[in-house]
Every structure is written in structure tokens, then in C-alpha cells.
PDB file of N, CA and C in Angstrom:
ATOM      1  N   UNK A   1      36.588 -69.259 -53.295  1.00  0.00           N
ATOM      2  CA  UNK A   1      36.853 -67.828 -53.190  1.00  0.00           C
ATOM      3  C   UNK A   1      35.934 -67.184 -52.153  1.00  0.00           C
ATOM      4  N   UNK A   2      34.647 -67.580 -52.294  1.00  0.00           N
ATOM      5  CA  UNK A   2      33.462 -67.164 -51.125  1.00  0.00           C
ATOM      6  C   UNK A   2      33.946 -67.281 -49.528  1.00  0.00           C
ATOM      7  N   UNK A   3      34.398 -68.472 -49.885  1.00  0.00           N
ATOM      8  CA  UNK A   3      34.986 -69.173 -48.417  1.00  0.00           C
ATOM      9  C   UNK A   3      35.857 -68.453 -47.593  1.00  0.00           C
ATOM     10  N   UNK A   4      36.719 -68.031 -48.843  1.00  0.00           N
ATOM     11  CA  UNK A   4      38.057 -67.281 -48.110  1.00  0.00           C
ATOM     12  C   UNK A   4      37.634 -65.553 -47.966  1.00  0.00           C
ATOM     13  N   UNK A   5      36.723 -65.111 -48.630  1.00  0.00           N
ATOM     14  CA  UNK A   5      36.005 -63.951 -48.294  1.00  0.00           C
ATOM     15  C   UNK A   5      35.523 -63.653 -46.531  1.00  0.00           C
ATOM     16  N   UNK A   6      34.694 -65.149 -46.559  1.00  0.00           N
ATOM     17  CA  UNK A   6      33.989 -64.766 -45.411  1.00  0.00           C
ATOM     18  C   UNK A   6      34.705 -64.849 -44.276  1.00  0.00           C
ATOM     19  N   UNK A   7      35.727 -65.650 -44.221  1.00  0.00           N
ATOM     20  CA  UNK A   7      37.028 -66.264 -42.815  1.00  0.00           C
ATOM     21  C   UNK A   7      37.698 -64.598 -43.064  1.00  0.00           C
ATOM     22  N   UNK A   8      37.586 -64.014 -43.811  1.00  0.00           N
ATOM     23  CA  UNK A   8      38.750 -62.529 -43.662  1.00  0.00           C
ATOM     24  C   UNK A   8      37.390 -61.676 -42.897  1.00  0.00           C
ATOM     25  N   UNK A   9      36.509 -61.947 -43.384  1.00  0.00           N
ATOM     26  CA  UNK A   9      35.462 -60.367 -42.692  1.00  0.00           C
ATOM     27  C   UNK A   9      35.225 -61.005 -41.260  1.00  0.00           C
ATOM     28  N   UNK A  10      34.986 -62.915 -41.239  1.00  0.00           N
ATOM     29  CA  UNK A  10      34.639 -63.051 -39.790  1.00  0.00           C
ATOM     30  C   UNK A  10      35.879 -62.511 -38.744  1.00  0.00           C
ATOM     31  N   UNK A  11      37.234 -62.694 -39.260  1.00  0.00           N
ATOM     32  CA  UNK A  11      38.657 -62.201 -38.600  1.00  0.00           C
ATOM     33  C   UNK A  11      38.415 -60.835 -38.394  1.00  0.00           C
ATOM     34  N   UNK A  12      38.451 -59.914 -39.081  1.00  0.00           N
ATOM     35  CA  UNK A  12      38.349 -58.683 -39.249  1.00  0.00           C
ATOM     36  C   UNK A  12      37.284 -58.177 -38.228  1.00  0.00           C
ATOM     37  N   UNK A  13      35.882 -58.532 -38.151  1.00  0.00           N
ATOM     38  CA  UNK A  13      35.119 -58.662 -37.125  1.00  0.00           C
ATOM     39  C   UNK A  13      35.409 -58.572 -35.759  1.00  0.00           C
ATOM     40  N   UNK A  14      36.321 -60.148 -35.534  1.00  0.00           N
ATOM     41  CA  UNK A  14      36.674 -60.352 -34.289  1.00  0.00           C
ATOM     42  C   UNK A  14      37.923 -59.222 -34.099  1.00  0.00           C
ATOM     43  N   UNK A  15      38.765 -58.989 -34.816  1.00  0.00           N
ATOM     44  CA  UNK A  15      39.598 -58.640 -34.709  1.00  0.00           C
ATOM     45  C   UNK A  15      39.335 -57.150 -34.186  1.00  0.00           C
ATOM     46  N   UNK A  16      38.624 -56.455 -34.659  1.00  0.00           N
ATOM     47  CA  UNK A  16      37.531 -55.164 -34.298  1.00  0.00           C
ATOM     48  C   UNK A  16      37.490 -54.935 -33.213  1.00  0.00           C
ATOM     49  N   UNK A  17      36.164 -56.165 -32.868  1.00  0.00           N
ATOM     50  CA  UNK A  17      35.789 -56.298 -31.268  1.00  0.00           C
ATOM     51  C   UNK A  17      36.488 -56.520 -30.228  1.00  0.00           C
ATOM     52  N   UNK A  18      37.789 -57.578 -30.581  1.00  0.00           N
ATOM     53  CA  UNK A  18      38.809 -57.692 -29.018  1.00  0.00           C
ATOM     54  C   UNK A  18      39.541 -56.286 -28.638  1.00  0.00           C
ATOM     55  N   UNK A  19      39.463 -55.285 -29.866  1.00  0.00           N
ATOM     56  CA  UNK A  19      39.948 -54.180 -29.879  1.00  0.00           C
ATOM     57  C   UNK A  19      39.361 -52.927 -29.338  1.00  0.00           C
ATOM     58  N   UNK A  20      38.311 -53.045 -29.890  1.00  0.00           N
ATOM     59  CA  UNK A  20      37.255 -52.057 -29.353  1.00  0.00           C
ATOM     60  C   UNK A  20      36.776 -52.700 -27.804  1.00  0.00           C
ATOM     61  N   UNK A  21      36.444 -54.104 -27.191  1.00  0.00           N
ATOM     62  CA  UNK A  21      35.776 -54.292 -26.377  1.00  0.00           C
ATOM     63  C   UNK A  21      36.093 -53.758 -25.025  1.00  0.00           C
ATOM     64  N   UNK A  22      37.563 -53.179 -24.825  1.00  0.00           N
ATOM     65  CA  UNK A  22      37.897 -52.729 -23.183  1.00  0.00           C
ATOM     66  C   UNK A  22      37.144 -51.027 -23.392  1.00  0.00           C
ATOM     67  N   UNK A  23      37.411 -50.661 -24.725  1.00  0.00           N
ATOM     68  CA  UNK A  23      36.339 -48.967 -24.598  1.00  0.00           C
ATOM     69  C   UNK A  23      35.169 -49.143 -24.310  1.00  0.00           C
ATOM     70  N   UNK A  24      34.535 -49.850 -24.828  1.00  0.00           N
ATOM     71  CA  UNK A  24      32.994 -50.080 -24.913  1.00  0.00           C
ATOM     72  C   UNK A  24      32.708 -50.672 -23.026  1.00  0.00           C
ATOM     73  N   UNK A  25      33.115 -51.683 -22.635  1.00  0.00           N
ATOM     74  CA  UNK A  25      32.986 -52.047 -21.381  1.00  0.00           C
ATOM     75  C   UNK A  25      33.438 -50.970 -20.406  1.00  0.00           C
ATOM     76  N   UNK A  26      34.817 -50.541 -20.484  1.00  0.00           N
ATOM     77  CA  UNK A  26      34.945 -49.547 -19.385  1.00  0.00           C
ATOM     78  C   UNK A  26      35.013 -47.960 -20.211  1.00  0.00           C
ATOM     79  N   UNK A  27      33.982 -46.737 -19.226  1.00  0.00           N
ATOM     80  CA  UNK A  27      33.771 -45.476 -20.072  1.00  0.00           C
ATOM     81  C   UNK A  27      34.362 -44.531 -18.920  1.00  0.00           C
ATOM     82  N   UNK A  28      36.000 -44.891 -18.670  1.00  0.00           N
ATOM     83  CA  UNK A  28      35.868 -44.428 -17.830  1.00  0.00           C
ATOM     84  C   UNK A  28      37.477 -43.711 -17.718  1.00  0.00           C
ATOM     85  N   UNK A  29      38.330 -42.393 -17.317  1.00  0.00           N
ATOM     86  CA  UNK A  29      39.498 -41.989 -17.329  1.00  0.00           C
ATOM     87  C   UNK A  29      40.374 -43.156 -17.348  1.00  0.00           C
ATOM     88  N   UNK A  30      41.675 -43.582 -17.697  1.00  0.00           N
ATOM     89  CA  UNK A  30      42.246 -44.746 -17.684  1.00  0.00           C
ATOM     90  C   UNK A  30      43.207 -43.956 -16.719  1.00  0.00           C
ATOM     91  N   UNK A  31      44.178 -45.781 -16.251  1.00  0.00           N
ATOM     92  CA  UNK A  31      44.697 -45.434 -15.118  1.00  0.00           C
ATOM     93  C   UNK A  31      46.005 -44.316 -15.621  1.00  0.00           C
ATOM     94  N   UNK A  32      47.025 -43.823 -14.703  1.00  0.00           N
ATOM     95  CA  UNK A  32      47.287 -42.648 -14.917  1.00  0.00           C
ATOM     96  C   UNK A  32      48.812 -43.329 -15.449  1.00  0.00           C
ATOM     97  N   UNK A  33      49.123 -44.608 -15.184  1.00  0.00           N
ATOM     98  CA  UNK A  33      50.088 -45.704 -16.059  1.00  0.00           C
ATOM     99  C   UNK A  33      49.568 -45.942 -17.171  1.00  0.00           C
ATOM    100  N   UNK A  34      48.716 -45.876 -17.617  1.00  0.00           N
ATOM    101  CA  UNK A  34      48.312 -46.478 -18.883  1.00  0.00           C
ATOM    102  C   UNK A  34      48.582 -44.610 -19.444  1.00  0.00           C
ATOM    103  N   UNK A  35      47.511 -43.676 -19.448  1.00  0.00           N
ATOM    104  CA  UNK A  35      48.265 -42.562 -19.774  1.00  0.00           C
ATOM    105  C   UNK A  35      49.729 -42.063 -20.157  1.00  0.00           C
ATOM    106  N   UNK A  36      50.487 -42.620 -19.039  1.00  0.00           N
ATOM    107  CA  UNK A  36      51.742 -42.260 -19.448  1.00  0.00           C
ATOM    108  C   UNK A  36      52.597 -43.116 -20.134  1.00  0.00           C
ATOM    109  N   UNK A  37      52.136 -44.273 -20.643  1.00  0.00           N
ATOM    110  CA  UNK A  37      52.296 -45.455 -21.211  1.00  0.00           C
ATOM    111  C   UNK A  37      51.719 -45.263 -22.949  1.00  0.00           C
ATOM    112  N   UNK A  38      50.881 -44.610 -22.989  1.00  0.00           N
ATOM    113  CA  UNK A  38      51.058 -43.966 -24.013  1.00  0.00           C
ATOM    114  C   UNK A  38      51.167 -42.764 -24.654  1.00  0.00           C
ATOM    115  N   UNK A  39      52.012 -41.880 -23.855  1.00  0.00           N
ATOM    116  CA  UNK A  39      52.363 -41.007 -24.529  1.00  0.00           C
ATOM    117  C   UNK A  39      53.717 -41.103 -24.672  1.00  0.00           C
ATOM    118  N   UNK A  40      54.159 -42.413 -24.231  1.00  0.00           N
ATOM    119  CA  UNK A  40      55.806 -42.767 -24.094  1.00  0.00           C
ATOM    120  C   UNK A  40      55.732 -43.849 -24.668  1.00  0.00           C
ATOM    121  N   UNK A  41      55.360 -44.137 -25.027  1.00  0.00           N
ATOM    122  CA  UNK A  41      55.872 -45.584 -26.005  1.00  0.00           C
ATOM    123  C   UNK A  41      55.810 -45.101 -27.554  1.00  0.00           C
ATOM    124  N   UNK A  42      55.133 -44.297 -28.173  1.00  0.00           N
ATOM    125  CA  UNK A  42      54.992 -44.124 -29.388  1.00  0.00           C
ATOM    126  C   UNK A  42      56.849 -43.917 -29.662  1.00  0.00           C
ATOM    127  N   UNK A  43      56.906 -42.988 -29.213  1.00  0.00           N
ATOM    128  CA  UNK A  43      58.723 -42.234 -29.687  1.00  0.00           C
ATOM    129  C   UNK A  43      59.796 -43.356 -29.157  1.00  0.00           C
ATOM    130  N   UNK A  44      59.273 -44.817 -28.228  1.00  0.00           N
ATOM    131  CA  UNK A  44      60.190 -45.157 -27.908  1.00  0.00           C
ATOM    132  C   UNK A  44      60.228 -46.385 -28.784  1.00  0.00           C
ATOM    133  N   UNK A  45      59.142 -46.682 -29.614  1.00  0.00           N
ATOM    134  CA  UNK A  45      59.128 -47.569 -30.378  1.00  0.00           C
ATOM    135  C   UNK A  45      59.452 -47.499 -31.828  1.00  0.00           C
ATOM    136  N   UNK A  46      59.625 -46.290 -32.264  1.00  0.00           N
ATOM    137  CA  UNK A  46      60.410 -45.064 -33.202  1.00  0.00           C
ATOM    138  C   UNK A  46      61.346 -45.652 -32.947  1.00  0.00           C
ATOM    139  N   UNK A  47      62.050 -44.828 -32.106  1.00  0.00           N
ATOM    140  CA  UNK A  47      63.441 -45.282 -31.343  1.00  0.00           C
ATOM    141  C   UNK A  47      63.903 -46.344 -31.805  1.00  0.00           C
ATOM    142  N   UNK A  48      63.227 -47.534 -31.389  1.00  0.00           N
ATOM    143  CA  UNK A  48      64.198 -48.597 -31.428  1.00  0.00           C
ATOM    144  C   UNK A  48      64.409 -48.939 -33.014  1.00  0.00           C
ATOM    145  N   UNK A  49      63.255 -48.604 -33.764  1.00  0.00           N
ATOM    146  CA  UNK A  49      63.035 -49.111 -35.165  1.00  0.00           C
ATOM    147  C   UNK A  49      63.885 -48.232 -36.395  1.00  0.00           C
ATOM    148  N   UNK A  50      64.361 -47.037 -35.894  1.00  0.00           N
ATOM    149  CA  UNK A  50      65.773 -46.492 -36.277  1.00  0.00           C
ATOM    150  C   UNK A  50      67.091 -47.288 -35.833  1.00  0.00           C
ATOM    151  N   UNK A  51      66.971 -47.351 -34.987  1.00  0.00           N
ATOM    152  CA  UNK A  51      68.013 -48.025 -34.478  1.00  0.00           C
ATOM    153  C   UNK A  51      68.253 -49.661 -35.490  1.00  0.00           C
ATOM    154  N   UNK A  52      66.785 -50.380 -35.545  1.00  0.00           N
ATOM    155  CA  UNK A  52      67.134 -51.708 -35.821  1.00  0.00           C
ATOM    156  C   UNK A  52      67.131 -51.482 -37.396  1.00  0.00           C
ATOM    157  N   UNK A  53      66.569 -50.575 -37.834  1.00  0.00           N
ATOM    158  CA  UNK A  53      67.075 -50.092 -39.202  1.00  0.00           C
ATOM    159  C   UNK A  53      68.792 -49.656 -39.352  1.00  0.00           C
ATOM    160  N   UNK A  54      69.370 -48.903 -38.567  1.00  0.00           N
ATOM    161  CA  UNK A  54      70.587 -48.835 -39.016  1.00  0.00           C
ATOM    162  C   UNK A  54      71.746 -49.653 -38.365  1.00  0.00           C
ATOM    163  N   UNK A  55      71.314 -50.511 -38.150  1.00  0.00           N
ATOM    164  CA  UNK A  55      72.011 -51.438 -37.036  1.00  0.00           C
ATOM    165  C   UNK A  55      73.277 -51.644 -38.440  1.00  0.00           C
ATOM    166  N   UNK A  56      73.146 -52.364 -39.158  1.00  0.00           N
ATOM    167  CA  UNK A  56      74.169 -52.806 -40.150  1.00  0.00           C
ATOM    168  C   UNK A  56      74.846 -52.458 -41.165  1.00  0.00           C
ATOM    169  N   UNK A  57      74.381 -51.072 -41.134  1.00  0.00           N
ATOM    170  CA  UNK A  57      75.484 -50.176 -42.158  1.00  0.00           C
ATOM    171  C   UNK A  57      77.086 -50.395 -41.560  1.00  0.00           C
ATOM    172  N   UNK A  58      77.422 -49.797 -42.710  1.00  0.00           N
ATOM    173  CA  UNK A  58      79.160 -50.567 -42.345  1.00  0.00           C
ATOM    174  C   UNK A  58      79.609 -49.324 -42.720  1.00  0.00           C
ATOM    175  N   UNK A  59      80.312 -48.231 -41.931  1.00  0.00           N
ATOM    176  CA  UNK A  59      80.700 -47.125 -42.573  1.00  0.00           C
ATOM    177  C   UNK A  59      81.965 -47.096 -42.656  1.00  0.00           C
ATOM    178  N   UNK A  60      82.430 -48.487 -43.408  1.00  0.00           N
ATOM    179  CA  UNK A  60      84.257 -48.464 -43.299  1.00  0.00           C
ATOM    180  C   UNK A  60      84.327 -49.137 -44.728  1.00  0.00           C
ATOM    181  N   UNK A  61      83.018 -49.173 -45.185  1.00  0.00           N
ATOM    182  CA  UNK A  61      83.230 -49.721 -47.220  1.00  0.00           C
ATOM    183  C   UNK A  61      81.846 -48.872 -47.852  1.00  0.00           C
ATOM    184  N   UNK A  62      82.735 -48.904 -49.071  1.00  0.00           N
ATOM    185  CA  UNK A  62      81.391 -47.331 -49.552  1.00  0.00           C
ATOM    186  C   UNK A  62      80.037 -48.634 -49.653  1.00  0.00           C
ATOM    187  N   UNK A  63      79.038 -47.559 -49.937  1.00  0.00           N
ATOM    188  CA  UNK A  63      78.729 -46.007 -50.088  1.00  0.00           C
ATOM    189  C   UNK A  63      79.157 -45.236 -48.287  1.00  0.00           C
ATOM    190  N   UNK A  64      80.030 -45.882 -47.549  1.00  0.00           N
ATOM    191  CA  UNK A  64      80.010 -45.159 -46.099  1.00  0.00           C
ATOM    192  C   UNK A  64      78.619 -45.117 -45.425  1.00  0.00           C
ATOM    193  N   UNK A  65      77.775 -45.497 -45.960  1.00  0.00           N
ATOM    194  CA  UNK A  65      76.052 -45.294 -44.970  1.00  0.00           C
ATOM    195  C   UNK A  65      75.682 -44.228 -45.717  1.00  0.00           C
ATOM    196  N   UNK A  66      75.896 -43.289 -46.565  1.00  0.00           N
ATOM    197  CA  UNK A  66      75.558 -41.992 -46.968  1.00  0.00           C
ATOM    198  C   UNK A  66      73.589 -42.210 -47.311  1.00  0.00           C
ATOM    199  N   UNK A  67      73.346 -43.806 -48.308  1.00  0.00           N
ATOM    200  CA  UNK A  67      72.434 -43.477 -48.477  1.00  0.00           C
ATOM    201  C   UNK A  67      71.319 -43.631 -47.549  1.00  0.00           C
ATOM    202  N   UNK A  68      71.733 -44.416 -46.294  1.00  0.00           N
ATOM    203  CA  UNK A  68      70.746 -44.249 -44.933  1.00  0.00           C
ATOM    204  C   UNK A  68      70.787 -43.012 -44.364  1.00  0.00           C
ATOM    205  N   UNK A  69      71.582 -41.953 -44.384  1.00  0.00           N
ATOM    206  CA  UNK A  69      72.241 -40.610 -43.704  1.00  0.00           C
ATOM    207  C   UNK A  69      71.721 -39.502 -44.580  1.00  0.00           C
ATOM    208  N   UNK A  70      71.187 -39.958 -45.802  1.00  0.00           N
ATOM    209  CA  UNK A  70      70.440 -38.934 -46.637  1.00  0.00           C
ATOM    210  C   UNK A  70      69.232 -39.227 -46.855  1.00  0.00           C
ATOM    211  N   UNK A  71      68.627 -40.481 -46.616  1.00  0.00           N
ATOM    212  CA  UNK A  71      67.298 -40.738 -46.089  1.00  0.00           C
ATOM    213  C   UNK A  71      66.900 -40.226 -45.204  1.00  0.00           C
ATOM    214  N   UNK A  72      67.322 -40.511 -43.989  1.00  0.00           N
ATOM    215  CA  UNK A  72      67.364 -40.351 -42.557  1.00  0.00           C
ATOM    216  C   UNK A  72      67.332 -38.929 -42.238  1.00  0.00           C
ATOM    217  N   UNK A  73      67.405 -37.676 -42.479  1.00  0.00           N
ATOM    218  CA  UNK A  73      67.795 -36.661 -42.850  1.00  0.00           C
ATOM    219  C   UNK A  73      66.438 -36.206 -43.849  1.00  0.00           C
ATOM    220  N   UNK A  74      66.026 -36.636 -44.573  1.00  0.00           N
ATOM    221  CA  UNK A  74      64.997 -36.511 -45.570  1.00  0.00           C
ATOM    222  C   UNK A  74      63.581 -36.685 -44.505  1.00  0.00           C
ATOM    223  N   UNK A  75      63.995 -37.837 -43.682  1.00  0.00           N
ATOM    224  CA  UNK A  75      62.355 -38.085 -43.095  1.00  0.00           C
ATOM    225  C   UNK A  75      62.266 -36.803 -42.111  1.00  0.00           C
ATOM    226  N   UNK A  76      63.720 -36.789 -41.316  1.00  0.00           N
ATOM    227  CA  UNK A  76      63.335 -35.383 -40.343  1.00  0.00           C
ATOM    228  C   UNK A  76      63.007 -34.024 -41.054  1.00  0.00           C
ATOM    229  N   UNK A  77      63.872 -33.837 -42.079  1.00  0.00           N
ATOM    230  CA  UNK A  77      63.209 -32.486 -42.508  1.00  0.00           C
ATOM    231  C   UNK A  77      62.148 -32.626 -42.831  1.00  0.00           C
ATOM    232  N   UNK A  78      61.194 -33.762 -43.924  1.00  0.00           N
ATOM    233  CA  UNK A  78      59.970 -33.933 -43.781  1.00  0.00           C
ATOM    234  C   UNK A  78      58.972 -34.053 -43.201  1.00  0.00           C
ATOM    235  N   UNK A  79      59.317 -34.185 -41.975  1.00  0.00           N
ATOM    236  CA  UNK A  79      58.801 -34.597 -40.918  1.00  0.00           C
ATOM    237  C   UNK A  79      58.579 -33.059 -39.880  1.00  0.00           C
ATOM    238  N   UNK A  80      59.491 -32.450 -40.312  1.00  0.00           N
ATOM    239  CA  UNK A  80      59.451 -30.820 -39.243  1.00  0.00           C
ATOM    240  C   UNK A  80      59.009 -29.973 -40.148  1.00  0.00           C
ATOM    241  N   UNK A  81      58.801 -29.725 -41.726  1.00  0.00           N
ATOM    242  CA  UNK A  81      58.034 -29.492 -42.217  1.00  0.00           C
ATOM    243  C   UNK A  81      56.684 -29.660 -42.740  1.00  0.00           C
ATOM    244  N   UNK A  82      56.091 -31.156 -42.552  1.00  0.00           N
ATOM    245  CA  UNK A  82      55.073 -31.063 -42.806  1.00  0.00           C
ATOM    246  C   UNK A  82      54.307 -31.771 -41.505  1.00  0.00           C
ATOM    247  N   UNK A  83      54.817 -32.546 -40.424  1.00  0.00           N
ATOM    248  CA  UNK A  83      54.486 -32.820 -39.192  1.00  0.00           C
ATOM    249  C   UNK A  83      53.465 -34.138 -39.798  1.00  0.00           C
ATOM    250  N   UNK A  84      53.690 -35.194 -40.617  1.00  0.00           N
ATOM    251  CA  UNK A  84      52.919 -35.848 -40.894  1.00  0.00           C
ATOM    252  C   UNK A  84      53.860 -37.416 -40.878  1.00  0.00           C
ATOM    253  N   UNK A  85      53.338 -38.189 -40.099  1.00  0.00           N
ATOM    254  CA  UNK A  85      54.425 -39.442 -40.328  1.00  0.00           C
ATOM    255  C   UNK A  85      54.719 -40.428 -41.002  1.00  0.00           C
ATOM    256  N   UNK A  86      53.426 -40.023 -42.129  1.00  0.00           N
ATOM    257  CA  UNK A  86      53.138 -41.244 -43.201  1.00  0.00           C
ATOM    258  C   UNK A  86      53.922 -40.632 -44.424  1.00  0.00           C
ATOM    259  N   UNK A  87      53.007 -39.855 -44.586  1.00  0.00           N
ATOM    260  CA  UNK A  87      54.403 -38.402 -45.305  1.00  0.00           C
ATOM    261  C   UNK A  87      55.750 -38.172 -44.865  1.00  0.00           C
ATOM    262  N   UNK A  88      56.282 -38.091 -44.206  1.00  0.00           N
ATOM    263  CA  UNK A  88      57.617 -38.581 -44.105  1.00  0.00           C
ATOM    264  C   UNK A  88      58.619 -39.982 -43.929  1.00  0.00           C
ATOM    265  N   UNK A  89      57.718 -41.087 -43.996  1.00  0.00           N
ATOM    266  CA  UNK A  89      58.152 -42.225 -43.831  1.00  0.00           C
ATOM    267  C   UNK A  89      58.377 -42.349 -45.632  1.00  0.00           C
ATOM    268  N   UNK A  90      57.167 -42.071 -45.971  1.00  0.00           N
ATOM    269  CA  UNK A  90      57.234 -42.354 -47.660  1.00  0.00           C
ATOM    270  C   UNK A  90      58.172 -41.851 -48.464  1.00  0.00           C
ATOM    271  N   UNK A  91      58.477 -40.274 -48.135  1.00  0.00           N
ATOM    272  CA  UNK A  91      59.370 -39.743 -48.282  1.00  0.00           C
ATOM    273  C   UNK A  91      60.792 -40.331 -47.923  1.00  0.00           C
ATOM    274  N   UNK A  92      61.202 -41.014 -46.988  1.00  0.00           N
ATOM    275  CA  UNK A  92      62.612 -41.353 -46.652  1.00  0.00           C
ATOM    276  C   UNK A  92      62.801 -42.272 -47.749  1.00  0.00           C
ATOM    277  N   UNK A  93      61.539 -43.382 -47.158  1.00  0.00           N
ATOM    278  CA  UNK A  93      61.563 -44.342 -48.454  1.00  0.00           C
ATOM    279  C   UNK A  93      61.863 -44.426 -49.883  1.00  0.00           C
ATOM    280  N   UNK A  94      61.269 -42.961 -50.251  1.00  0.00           N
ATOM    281  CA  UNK A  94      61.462 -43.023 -51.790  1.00  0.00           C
ATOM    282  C   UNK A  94      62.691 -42.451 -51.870  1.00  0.00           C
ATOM    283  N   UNK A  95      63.301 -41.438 -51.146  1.00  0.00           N
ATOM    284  CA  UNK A  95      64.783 -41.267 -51.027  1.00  0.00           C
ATOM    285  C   UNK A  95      65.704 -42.322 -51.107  1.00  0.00           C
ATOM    286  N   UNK A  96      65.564 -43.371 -49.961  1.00  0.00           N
ATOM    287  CA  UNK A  96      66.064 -44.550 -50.043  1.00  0.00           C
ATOM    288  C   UNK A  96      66.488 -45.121 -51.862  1.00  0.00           C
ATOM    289  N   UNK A  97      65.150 -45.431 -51.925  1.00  0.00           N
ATOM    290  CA  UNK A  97      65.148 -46.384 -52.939  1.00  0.00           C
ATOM    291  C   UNK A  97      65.755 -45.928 -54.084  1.00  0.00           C
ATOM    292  N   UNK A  98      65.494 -44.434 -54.293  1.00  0.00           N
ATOM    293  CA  UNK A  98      66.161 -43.770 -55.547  1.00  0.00           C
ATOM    294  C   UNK A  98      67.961 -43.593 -55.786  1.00  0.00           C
ATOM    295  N   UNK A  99      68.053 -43.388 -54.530  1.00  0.00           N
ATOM    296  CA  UNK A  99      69.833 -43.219 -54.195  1.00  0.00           C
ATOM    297  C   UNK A  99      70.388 -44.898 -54.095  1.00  0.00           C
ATOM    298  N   UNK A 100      69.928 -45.679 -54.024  1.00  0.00           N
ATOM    299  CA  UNK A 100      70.343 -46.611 -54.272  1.00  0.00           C
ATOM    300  C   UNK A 100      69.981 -47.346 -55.685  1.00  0.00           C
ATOM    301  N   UNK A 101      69.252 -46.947 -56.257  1.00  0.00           N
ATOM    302  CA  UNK A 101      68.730 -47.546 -57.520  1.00  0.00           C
ATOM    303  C   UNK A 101      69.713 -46.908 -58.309  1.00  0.00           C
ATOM    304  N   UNK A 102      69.891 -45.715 -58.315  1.00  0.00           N
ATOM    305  CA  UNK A 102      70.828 -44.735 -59.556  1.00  0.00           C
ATOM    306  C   UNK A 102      71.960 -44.207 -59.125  1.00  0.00           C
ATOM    307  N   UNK A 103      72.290 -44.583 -58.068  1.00  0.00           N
ATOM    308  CA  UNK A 103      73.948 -43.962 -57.745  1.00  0.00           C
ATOM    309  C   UNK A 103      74.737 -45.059 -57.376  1.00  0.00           C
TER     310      UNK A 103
END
């Protein structure tokens, strides 16, 4: 059990440092691609992960998709009301799970 303790904190460690090590080495404006590289990838990686989420609904045998379309719908209003993305992911989720558990 010790063993497998210490291989997770030495990972965790490294895992830290390969992460942290380009801040710490360079203190310096990043290039103006990397800037716009991330302020564009967050929404485009959203993007696709809606997408590969509703890739396989079948809206030609019930439930019609309704309960991805009332999830989906749940995270945006949650999401424009409380502007939080963990909070609205959880929220779709538990939408999800409930409309399919009891209807």
C-alpha cells in the first residue's frame, strides 16, 4: 500500500513540474499564437464535445432525443444564469440522468 502511495505523489510531482516548468523557465509575454490559441480553443473543444455527445441520438424512434434536448437546454440556461461551467455541466447531468431514470 506504501508503495503504491509513493509512485502516485512521485507521478503527481513530475506531473506538476513538466507542467509548471515552461512558466518558471520563460517569464516572459507569450507568443501572440499561443495567445490566440488560447482563447480559441477552449469553445472549440466545447464544440466538438457537444457534438460527439449528440452524435447518436436517433430522432426517428422515441424518446425523439427529447432527453438530450432538455439537458442540453438545462446546461445553457444554467450556464447564462449562473456563468459557472462546473455548475452547469452538473446540472445537465443531473437532468440527464433523472429524465431518463423516471420517464
Amino acid at each position: 500500500m506504501m508503495h503504491s502511495a509513493v509512485l502516485v505523489g512521485v507521478m503527481a510531482i513530475f506531473s506538476f513540474l513538466l507542467r509548471a516548468l515552461p512558466f518558471i523557465l520563460v517569464r516572459k509575454e507569450p507568443p501572440k499564437f499561443i495567445a490566440y490559441l488560447g482563447k480559441v480553443l477552449p469553445p472549440a473543444i466545447i464544440g466538438m464535445l457537444v457534438i460527439y455527445c449528440l452524435k447518436d441520438i436517433n430522432l426517428t424512434v422515441k424518446p425523439f432525443g427529447l432527453p438530450e434536448i432538455i439537458a442540453c437546454l438545462g446546461v445553457v440556461i444554467v450556464h447564462v444564469w449562473r456563468r459557472n461551467s462546473i455548475i452547469s455541466i452538473i446540472a445537465g447531468t443531473t437532468i440527464y440522468i433523472l429524465i431518463t431514470s423516471f420517464i
